[in-house]
C-alpha atoms as a PDB file:
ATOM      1  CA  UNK A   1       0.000   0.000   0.000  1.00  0.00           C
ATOM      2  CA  UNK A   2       1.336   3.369  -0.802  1.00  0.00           C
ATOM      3  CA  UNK A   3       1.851   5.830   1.551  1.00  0.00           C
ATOM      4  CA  UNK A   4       0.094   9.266   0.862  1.00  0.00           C
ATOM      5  CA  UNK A   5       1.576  12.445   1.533  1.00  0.00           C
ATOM      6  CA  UNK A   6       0.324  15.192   3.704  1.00  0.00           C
ATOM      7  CA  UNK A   7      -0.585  18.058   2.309  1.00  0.00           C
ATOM      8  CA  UNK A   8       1.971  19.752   4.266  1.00  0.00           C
ATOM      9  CA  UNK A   9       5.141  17.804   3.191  1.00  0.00           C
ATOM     10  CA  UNK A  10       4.551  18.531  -0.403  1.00  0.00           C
ATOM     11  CA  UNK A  11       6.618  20.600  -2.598  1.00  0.00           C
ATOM     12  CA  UNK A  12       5.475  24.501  -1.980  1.00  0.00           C
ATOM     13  CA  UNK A  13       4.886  26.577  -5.215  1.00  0.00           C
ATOM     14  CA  UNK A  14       7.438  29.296  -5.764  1.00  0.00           C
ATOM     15  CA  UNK A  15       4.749  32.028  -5.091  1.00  0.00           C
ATOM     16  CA  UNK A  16       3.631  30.478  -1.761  1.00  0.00           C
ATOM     17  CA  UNK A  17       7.332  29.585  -0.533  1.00  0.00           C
ATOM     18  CA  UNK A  18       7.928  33.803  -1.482  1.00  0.00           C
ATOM     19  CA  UNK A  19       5.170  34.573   0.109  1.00  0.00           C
ATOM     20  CA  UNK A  20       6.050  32.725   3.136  1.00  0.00           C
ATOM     21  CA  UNK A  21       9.214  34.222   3.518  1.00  0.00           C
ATOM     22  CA  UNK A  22       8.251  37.975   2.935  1.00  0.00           C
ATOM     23  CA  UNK A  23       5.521  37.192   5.721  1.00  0.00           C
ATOM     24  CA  UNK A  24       8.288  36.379   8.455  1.00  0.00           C
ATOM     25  CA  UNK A  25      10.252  39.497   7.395  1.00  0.00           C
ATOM     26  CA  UNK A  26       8.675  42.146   9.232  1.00  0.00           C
ATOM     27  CA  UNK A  27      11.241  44.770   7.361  1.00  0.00           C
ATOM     28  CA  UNK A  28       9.699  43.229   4.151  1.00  0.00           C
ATOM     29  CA  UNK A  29       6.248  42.975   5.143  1.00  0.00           C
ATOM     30  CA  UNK A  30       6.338  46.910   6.161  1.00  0.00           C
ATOM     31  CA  UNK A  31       7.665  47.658   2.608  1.00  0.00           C
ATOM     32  CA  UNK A  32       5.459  45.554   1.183  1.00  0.00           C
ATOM     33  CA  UNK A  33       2.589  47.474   2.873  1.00  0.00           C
ATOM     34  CA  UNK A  34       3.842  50.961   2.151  1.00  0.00           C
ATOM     35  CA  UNK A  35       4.420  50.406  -1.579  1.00  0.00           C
ATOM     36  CA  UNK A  36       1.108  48.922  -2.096  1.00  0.00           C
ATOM     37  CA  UNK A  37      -0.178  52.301  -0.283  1.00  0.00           C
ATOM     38  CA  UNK A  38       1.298  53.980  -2.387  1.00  0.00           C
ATOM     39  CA  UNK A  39       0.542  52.354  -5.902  1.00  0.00           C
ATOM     40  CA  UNK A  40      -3.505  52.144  -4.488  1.00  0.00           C
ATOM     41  CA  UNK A  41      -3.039  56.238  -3.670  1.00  0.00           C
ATOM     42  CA  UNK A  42      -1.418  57.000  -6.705  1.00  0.00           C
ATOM     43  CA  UNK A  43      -3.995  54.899  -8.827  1.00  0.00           C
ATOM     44  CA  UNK A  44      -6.951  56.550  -7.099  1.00  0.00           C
ATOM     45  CA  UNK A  45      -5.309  60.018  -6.332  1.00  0.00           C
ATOM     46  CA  UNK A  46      -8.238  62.330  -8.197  1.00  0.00           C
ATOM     47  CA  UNK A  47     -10.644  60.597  -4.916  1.00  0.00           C
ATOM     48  CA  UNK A  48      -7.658  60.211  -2.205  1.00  0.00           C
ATOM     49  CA  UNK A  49      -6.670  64.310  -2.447  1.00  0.00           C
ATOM     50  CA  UNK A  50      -8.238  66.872  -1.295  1.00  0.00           C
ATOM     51  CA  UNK A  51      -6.441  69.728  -3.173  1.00  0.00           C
ATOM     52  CA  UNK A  52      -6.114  70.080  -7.366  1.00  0.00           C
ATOM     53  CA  UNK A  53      -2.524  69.163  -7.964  1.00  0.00           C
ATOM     54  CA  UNK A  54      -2.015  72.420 -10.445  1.00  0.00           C
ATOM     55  CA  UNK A  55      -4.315  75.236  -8.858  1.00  0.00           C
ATOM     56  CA  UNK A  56      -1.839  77.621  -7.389  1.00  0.00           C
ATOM     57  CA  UNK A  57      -2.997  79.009  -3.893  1.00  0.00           C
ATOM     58  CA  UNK A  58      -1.497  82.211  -2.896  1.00  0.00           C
ATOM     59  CA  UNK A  59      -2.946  82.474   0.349  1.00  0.00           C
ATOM     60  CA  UNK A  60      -0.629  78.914   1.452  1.00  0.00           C
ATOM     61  CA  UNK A  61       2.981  79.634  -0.632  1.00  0.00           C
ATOM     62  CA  UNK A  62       5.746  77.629   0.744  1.00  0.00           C
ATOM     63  CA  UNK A  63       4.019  76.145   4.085  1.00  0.00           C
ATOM     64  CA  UNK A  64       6.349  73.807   6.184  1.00  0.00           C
ATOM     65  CA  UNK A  65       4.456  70.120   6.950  1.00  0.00           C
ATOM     66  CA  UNK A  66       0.955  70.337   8.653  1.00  0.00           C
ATOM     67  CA  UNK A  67      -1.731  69.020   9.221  1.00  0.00           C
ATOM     68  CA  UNK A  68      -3.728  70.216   5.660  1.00  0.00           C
ATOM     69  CA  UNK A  69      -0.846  70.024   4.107  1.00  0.00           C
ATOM     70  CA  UNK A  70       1.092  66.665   4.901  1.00  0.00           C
ATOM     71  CA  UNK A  71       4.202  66.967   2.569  1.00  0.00           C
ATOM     72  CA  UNK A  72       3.583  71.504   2.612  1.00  0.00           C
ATOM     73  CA  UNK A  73       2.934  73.748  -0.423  1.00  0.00           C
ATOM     74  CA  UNK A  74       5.231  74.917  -2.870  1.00  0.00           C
ATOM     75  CA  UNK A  75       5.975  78.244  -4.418  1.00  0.00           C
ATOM     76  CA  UNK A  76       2.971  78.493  -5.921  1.00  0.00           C
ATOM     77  CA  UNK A  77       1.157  77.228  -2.886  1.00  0.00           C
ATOM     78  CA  UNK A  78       0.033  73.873  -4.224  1.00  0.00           C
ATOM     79  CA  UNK A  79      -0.090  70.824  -2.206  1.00  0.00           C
ATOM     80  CA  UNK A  80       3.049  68.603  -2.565  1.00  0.00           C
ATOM     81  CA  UNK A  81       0.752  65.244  -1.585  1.00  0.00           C
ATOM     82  CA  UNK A  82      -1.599  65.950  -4.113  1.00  0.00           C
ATOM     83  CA  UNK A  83       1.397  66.869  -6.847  1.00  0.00           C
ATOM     84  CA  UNK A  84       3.339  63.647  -6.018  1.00  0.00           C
ATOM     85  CA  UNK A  85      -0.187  61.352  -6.440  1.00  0.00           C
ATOM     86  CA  UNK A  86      -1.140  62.546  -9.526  1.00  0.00           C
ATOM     87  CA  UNK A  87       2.689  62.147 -10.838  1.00  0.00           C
ATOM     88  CA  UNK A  88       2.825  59.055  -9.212  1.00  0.00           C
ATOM     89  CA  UNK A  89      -0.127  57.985 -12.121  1.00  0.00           C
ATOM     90  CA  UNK A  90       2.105  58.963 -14.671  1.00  0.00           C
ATOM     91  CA  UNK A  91       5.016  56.839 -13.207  1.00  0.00           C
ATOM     92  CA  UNK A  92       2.964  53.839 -13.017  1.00  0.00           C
ATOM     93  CA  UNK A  93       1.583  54.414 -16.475  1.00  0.00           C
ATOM     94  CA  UNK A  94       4.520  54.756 -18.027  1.00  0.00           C
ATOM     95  CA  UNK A  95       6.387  52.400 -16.683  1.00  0.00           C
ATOM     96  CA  UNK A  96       3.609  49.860 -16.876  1.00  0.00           C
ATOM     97  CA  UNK A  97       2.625  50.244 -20.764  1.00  0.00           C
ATOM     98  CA  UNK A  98       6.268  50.370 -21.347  1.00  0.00           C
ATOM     99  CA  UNK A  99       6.887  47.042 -19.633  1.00  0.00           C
ATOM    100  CA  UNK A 100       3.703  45.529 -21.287  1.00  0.00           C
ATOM    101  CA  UNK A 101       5.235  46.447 -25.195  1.00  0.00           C
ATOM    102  CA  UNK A 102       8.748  45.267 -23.945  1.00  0.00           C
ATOM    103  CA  UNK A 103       7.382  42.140 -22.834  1.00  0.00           C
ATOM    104  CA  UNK A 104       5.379  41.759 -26.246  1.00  0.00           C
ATOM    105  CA  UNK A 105       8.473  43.026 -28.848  1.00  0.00           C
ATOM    106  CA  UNK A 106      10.301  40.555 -26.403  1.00  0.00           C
ATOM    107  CA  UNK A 107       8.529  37.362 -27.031  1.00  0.00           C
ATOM    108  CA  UNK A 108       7.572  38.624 -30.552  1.00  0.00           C
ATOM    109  CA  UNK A 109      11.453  38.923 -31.777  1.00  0.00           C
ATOM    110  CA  UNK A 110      12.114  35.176 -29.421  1.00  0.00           C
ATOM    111  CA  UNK A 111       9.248  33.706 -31.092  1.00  0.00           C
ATOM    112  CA  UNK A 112      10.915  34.518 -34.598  1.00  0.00           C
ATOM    113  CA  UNK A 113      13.986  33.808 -33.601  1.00  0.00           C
ATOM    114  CA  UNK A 114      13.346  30.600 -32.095  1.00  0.00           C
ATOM    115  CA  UNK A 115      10.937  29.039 -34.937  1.00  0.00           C
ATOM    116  CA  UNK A 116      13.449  30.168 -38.133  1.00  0.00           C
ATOM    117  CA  UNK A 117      16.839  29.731 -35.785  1.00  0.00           C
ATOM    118  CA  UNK A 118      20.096  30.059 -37.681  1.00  0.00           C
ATOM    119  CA  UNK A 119      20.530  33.211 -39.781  1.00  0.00           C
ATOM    120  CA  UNK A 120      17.415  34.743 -38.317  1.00  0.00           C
ATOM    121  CA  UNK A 121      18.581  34.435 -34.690  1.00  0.00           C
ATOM    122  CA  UNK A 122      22.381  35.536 -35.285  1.00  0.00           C
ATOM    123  CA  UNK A 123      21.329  38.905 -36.874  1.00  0.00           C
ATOM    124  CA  UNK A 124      18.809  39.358 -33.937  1.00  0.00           C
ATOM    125  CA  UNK A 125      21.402  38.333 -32.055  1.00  0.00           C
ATOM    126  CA  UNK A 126      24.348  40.714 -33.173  1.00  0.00           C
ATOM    127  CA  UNK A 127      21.558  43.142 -33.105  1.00  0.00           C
ATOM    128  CA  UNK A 128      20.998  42.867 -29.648  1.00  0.00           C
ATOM    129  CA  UNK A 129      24.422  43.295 -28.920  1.00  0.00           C
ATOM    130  CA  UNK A 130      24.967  46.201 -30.673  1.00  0.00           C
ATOM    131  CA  UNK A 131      22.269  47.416 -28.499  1.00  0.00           C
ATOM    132  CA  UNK A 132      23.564  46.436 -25.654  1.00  0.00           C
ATOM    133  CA  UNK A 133      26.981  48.228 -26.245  1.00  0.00           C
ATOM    134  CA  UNK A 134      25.397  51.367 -26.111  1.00  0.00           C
ATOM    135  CA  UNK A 135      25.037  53.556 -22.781  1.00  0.00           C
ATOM    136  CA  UNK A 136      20.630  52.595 -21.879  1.00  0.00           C
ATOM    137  CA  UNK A 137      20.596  56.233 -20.472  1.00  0.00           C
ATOM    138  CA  UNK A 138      21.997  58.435 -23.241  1.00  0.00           C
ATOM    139  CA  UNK A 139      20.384  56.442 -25.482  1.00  0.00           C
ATOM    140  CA  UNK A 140      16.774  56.903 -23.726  1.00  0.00           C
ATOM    141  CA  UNK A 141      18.301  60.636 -23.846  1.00  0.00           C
ATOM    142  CA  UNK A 142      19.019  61.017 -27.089  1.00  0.00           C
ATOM    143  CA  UNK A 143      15.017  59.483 -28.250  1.00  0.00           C
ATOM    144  CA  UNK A 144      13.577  61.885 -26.034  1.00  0.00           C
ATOM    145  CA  UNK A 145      15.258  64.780 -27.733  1.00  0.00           C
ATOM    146  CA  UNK A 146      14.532  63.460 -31.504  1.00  0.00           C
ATOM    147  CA  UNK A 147      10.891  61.993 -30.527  1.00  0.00           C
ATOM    148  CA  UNK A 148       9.869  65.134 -28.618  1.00  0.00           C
ATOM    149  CA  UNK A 149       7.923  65.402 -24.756  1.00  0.00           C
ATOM    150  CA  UNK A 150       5.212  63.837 -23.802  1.00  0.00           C
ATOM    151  CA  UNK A 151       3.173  60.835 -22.768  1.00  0.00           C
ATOM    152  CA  UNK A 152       4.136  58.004 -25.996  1.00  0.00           C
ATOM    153  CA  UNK A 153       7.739  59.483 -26.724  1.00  0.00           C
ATOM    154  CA  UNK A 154       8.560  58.666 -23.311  1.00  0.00           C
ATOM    155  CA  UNK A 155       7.091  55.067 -23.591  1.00  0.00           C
ATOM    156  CA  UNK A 156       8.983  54.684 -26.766  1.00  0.00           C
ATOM    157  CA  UNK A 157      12.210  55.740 -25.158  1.00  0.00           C
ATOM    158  CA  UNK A 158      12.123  53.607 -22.443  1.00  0.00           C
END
């Protein structure tokens, strides 16, 4: 008769053995907790603030930390809390639709490369290395300045 296994002395899934660990971490589990916080007040910032990120207030201009303010005003007596959610959306956006078309141009190129292998997948290859020789920064730089400001030259740079 074969033994059966306990539920508990099988193998744990990578996700539940991560989990497990960042759980006992209380150093993690606080980070964990305050980036979440953040991403959740970012995402939601036009119903989490209480002041318009970009209507200057006079009456408040450079305030020091208080209570209606929580992070002060600036020179133009705006709230810094409000400023940093509503930037904070643009962060997140960017660097999530960025990640989304790297991740598709990634496994579009490996799909090619993988199902017509030799020729194909050297000059992808030597093309990726070529890429990879040159500085990520300056290059992201040097888009930025030829693809102009805003919202999709930014994703395309990055």
């Amino acid at each position: 008769m074969a033994k059966t296994r306990k539920r508990s002395e099988t193998a744990a899934s990578l996700w539940s053995d991560a989990w497990r660990r960042i759980k006992r971490n209380k150093a993690a589990m606080a980070g964990l907790i305050i980036i979440v916080t953040l991403i959740l007040a970012s995402t939601f910032a036009p119903w989490v603030t209480p002041y318009d990120p970009v209507k200057a207030d006079f009456t408040h201009l450079r305030e020091t930390p208080s209570w209606s303010h929580p992070l002060g005003t600036d020179m133009a007596g705006r709230d810094m809390l409000s400023r940093a959610l509503y930037g904070g959306r643009v962060s997140l956006a960017v660097g999530a639709v960025s990640q989304l078309a790297i991740m598709l141009v990634g496994v579009l190129i490996g799909a090619i490369s993988g199902y017509y292998g030799k020729l194909v997948d050297t000059v992808i290859m030597r093309f990726t290395d070529i890429m990879y020789a040159f500085p990520t920064g300056l290059f992201q730089i040097i888009l930025m300045i030829a693809l102009g400001q805003g919202f999709w030259p930014m994703i395309l740079a990055m």
